[in-house]
C-alpha atoms as a PDB file:
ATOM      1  CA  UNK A   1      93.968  83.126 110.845  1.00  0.00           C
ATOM      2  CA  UNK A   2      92.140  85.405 108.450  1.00  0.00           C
ATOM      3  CA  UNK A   3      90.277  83.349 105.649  1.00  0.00           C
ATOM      4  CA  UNK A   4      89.188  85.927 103.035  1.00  0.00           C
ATOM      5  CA  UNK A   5      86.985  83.693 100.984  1.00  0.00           C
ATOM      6  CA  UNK A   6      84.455  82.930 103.908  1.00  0.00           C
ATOM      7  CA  UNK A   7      84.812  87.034 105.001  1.00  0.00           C
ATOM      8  CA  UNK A   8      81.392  88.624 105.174  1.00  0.00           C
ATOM      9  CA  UNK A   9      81.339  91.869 106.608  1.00  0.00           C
ATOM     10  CA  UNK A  10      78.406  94.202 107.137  1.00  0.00           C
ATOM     11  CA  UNK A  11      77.527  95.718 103.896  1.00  0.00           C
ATOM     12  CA  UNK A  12      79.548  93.167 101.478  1.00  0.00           C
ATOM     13  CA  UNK A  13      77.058  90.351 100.998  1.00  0.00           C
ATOM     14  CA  UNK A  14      77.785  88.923  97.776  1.00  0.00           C
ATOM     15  CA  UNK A  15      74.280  90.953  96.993  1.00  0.00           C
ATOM     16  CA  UNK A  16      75.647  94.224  96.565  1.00  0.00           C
ATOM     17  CA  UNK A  17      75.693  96.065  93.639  1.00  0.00           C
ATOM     18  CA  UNK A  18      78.842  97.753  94.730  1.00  0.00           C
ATOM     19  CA  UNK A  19      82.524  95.581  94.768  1.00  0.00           C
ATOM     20  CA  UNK A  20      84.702  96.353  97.656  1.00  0.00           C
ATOM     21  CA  UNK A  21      87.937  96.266  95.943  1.00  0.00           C
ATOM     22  CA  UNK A  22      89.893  95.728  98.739  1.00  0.00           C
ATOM     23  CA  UNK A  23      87.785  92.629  99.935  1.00  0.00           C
ATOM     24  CA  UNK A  24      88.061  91.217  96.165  1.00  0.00           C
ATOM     25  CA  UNK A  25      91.970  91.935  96.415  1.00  0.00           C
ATOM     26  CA  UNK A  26      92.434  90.193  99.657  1.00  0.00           C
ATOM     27  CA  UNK A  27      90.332  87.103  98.293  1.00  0.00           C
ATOM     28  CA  UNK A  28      92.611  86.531  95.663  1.00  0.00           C
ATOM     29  CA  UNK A  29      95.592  85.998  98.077  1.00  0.00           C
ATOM     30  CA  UNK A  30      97.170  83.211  98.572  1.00  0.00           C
ATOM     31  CA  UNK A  31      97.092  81.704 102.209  1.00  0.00           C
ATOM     32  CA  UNK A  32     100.811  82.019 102.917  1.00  0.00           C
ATOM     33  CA  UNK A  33     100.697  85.421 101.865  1.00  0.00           C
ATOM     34  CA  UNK A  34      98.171  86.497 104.255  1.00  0.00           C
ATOM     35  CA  UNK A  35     100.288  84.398 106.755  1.00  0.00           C
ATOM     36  CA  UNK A  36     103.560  85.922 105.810  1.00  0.00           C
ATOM     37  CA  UNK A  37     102.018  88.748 106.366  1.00  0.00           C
ATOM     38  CA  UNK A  38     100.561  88.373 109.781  1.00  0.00           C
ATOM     39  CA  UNK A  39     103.457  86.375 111.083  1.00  0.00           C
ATOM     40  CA  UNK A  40     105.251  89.955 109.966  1.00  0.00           C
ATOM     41  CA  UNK A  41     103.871  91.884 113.408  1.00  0.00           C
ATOM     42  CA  UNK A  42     106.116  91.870 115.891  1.00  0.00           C
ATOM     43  CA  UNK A  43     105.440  91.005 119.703  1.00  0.00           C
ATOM     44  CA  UNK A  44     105.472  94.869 120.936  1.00  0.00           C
ATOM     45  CA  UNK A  45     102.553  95.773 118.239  1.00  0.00           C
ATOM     46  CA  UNK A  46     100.385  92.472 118.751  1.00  0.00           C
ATOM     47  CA  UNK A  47     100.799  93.782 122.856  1.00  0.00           C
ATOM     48  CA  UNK A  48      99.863  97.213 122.109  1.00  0.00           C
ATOM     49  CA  UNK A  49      96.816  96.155 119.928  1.00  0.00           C
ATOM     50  CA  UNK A  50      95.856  93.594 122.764  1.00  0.00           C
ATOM     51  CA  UNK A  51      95.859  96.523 125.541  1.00  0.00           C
ATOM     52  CA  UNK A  52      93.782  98.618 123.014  1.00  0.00           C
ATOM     53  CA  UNK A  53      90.915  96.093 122.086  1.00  0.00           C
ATOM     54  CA  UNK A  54      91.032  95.241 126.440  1.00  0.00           C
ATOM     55  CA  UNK A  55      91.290  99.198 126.850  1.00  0.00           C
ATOM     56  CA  UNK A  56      87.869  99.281 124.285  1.00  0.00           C
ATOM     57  CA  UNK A  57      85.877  96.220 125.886  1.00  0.00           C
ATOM     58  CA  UNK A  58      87.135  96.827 129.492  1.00  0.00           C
ATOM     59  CA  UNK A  59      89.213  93.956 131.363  1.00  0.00           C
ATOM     60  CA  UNK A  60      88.369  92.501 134.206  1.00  0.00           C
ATOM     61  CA  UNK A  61      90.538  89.948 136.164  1.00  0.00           C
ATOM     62  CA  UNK A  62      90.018  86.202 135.128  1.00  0.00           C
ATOM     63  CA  UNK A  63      90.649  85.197 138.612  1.00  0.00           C
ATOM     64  CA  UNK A  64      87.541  86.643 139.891  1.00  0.00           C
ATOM     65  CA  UNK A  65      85.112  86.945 136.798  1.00  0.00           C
ATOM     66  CA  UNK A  66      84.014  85.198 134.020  1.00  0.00           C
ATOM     67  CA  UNK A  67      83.386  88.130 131.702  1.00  0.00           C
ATOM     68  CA  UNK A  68      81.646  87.727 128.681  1.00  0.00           C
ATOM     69  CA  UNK A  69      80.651  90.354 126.004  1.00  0.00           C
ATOM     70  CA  UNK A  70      77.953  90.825 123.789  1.00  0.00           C
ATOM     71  CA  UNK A  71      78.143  93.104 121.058  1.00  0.00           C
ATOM     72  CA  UNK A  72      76.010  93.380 117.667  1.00  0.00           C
ATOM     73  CA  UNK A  73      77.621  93.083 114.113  1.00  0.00           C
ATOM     74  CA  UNK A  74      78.183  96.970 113.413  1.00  0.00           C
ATOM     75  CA  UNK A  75      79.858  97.267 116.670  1.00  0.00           C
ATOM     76  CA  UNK A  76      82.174  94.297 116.251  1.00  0.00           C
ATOM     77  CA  UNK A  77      82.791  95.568 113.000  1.00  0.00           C
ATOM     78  CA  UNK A  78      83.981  98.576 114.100  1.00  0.00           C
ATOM     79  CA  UNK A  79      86.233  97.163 116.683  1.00  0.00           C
ATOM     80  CA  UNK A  80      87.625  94.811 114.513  1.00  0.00           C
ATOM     81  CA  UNK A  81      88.262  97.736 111.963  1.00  0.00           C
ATOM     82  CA  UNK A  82      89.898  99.842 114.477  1.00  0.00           C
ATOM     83  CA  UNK A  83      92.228  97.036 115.481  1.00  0.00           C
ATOM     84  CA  UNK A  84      93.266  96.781 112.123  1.00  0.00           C
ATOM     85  CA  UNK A  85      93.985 100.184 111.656  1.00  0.00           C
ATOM     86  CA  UNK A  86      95.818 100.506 115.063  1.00  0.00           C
ATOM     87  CA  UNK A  87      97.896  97.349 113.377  1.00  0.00           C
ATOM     88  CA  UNK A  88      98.325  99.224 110.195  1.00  0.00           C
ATOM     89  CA  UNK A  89      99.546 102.633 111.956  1.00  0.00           C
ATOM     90  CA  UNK A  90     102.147 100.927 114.574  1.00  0.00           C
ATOM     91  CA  UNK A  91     103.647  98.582 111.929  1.00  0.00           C
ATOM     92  CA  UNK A  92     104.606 101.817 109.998  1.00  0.00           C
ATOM     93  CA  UNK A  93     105.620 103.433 112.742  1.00  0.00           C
ATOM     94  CA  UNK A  94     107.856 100.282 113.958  1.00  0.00           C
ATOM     95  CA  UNK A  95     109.274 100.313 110.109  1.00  0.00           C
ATOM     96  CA  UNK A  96     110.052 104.265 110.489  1.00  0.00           C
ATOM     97  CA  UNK A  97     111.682 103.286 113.809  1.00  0.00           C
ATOM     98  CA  UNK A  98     113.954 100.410 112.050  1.00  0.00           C
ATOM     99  CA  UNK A  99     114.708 102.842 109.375  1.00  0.00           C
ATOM    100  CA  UNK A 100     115.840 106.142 111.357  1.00  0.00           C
ATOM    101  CA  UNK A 101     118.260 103.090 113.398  1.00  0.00           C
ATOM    102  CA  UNK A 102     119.691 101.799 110.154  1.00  0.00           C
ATOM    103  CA  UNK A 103     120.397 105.583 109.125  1.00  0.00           C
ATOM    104  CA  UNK A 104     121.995 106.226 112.593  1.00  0.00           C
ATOM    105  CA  UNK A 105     123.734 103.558 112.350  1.00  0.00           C
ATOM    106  CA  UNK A 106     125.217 103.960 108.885  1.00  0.00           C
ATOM    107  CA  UNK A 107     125.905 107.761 110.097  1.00  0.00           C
ATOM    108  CA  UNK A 108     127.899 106.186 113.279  1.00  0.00           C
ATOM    109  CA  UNK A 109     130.155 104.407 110.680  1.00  0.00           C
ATOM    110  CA  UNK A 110     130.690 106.991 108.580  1.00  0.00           C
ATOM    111  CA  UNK A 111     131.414 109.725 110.587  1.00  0.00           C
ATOM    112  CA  UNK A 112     128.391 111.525 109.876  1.00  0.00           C
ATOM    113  CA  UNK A 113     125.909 113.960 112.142  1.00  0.00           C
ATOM    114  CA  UNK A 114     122.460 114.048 112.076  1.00  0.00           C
ATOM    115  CA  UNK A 115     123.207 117.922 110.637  1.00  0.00           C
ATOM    116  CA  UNK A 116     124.396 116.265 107.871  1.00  0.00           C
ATOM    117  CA  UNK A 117     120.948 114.688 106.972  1.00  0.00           C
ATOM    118  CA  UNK A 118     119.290 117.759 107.720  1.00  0.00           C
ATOM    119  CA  UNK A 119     120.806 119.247 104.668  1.00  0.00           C
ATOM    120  CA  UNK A 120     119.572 116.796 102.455  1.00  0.00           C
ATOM    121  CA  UNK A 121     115.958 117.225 103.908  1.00  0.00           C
ATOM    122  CA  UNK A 122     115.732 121.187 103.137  1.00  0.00           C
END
């Protein structure tokens, strides 16, 4: 799990002049919020953000090879950054998803058409 009060991440030593806001916000959380939150992520995006990290490091079968990688800090960093933001864009995606299926669904019960919507969109 994600402990924000040992984070350091390139750039945000507690030397620098400049406060990450974000960093400071995330500090200030309690645990089982951050846990709330990551226990939030369904299977399907946790699978799709495994095959994309594998898909960036290259996969190799276990069976036959020990694979280990070596990366520096920057690059790790930037791996670890796009993960999150792969995380970020599929859980609002996934929420989108839930939301057009509620509508549909409400529209089913009602009667409704999808034409019907469209006239409250223009």
């Amino acid at each position: 799990m994600f402990n924000p009060d040992s984070a350091q991440f390139i750039g945000m030593g507690s030397d620098d002049a400049q406060v990450n806001q974000l960093l400071k916000y995330l500090q200030h959380q309690p645990p089982e919020v951050l846990t709330r939150v990551a226990q939030s992520v369904s299977g399907e995006i946790k699978q799709i953000i495994s095959q994309n990290v594998q898909g960036l490091i290259g996969v190799l079968p276990s069976e036959g090879f020990s694979v280990q990688v070596t990366t520096d800090r920057e690059n790790l960093a930037g791996l670890l950054a796009s993960a999150m933001m792969t995380g970020y864009f599929l859980r609002q995606m996934e929420q989108r998803m839930e939301l057009e299926a509620s509508i549909s669904g409400v529209s089913a019960l009602d009667g409704e058409t999808d034409d019907d919507f469209s006239d409250l969109a223009g």
